[in-house]
Protein backbone atom coordinates (compact mmCIF):
# COMPACT_ATOMS: atom_id res chain seq x y z
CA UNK A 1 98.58 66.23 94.15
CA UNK A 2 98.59 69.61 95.76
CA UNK A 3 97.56 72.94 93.97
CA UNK A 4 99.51 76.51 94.11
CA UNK A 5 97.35 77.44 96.41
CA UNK A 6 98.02 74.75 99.15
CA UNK A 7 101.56 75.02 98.27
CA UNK A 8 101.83 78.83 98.96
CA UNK A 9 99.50 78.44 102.11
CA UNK A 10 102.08 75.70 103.87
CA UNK A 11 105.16 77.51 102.65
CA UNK A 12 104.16 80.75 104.53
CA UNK A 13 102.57 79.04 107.55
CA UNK A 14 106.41 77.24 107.66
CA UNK A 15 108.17 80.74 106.58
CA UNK A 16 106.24 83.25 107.75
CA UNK A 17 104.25 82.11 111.43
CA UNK A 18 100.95 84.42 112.90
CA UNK A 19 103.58 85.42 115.57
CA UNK A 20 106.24 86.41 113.25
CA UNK A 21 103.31 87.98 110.95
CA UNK A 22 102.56 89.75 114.05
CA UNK A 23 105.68 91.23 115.13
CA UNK A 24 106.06 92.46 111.27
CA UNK A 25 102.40 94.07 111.34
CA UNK A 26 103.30 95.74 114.33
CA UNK A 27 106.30 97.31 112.95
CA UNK A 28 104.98 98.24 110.03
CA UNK A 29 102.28 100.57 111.96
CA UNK A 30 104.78 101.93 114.25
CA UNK A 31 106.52 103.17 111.06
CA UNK A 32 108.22 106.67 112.18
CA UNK A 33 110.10 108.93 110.79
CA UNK A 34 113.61 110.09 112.65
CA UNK A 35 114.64 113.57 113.35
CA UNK A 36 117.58 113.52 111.06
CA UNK A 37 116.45 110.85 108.43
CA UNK A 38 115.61 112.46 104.98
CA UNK A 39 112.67 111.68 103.43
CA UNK A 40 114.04 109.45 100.92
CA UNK A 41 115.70 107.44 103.55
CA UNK A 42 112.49 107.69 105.42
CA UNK A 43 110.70 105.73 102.26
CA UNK A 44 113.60 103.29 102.04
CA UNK A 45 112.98 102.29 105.58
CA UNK A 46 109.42 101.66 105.20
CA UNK A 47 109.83 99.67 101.84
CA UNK A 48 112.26 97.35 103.47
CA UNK A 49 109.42 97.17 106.04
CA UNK A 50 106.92 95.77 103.64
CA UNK A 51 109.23 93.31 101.83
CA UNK A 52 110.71 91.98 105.30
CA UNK A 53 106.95 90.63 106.23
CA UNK A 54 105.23 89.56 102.57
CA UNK A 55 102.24 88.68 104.25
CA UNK A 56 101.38 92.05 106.31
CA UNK A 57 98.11 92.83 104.79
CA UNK A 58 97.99 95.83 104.06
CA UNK A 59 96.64 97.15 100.91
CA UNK A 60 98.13 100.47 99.16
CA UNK A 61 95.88 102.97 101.08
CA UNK A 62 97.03 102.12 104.15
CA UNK A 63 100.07 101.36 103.39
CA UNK A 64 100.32 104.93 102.34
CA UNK A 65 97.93 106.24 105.26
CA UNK A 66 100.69 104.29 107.64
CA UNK A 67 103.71 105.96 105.74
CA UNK A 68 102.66 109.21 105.86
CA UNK A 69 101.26 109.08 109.32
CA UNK A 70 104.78 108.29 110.64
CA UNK A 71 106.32 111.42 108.77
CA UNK A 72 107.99 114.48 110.44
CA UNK A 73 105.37 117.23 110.48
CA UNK A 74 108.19 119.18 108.10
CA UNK A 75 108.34 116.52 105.81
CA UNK A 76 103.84 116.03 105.42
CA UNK A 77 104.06 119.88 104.82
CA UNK A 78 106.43 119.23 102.24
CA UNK A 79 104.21 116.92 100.63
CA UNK A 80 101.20 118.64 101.10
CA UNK A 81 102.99 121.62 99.12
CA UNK A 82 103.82 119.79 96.44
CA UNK A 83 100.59 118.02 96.03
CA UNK A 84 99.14 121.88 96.20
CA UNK A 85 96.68 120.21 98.93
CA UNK A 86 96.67 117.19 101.00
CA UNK A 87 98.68 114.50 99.63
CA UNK A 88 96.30 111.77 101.18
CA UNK A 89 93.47 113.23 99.24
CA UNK A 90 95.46 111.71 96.06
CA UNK A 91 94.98 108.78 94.90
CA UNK A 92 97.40 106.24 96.11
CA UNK A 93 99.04 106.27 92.52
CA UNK A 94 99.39 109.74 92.33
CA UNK A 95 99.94 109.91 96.12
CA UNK A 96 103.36 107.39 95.97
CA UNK A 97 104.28 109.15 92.52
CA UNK A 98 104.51 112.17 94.36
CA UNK A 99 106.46 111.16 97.07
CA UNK A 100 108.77 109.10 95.14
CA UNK A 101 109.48 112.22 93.21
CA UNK A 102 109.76 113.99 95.97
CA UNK A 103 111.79 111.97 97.81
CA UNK A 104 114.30 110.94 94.41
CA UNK A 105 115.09 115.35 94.99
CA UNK A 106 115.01 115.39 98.52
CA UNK A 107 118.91 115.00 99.16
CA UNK A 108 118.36 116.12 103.28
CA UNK A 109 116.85 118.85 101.99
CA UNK A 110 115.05 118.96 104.89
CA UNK A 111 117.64 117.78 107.40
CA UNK A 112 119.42 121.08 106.15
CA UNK A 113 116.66 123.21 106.77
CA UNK A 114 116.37 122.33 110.67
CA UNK A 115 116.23 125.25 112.47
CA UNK A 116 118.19 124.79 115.75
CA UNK A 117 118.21 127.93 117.87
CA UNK A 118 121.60 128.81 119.66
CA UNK A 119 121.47 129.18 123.19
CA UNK A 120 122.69 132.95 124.18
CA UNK A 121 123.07 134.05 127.52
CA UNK A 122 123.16 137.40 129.00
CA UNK A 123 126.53 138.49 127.95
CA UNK A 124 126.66 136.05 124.71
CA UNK A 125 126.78 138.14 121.17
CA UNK A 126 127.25 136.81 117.92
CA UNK A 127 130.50 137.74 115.34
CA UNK A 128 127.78 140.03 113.69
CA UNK A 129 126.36 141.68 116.95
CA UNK A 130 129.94 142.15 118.47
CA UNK A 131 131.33 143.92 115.56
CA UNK A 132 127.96 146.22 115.78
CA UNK A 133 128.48 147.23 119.35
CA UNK A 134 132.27 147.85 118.44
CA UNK A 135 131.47 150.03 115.30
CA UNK A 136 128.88 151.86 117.55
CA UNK A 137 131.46 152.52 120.42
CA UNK A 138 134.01 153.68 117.60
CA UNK A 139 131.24 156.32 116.04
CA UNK A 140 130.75 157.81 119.42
């Protein structure tokens, strides 16, 4: 008769081989988040991570040192503000509280936010600077 134990042990040595373990540990670490991915999707991503290799390892501090490691440097300041300090100076509790929260209002908040300059050349104006120059010309 076989206990849980040894039952458990040969279903994930069948299910879940070191090389397949490996390949999931790997992308886990490598977790990154992607210019235009909101933090909520961000946290998706990463919990499908965890649940698509059971036996990764990791315990909830690095799991959470892992997430936010791979966040947009936006995205840390973000959390940082709302934790009114460092986020990984919470408790991992509080810490994945937080960014659940966060991430539950998040709604590309951030993605919106994005500053992306326009490129102007010499000659380029905008509506705004355009009608300036033409109000100027008209005054003189």
């Amino acid at each position: 008769m076989q206990t849980w134990e040894e039952v458990v042990e040969k279903f994930l040595k069948k299910y879940f081989p070191e090389s397949k373990a490996a390949e999931g540990k790997m992308e886990i670490s490598s977790f990154h988040q992607f210019p235009n991915e909101s933090l909520n999707k961000a946290l998706d991503c990463f919990h499908g991570l965890l649940k698509k290799m059971l036996t990764h390892g990791y315990r909830d501090p690095v799991q959470l040192n892992i997430f936010i490691d791979g966040l947009r440097p936006q995205s840390k300041q973000l959390l940082d503000a709302s934790a009114r300090g460092k986020i990984k100076l919470k408790s991992p509790e509080e810490a994945m509280r937080l960014i659940e929260n966060v991430a539950a209002n998040d709604h590309a908040i951030l993605c919106d936010r994005a500053y992306t300059p326009t490129k102007r050349g010499l000659l380029e104006l905008t509506d705004q600077d355009a009608t300036l120059a033409q109000n100027k010309l008209l005054a003189q």
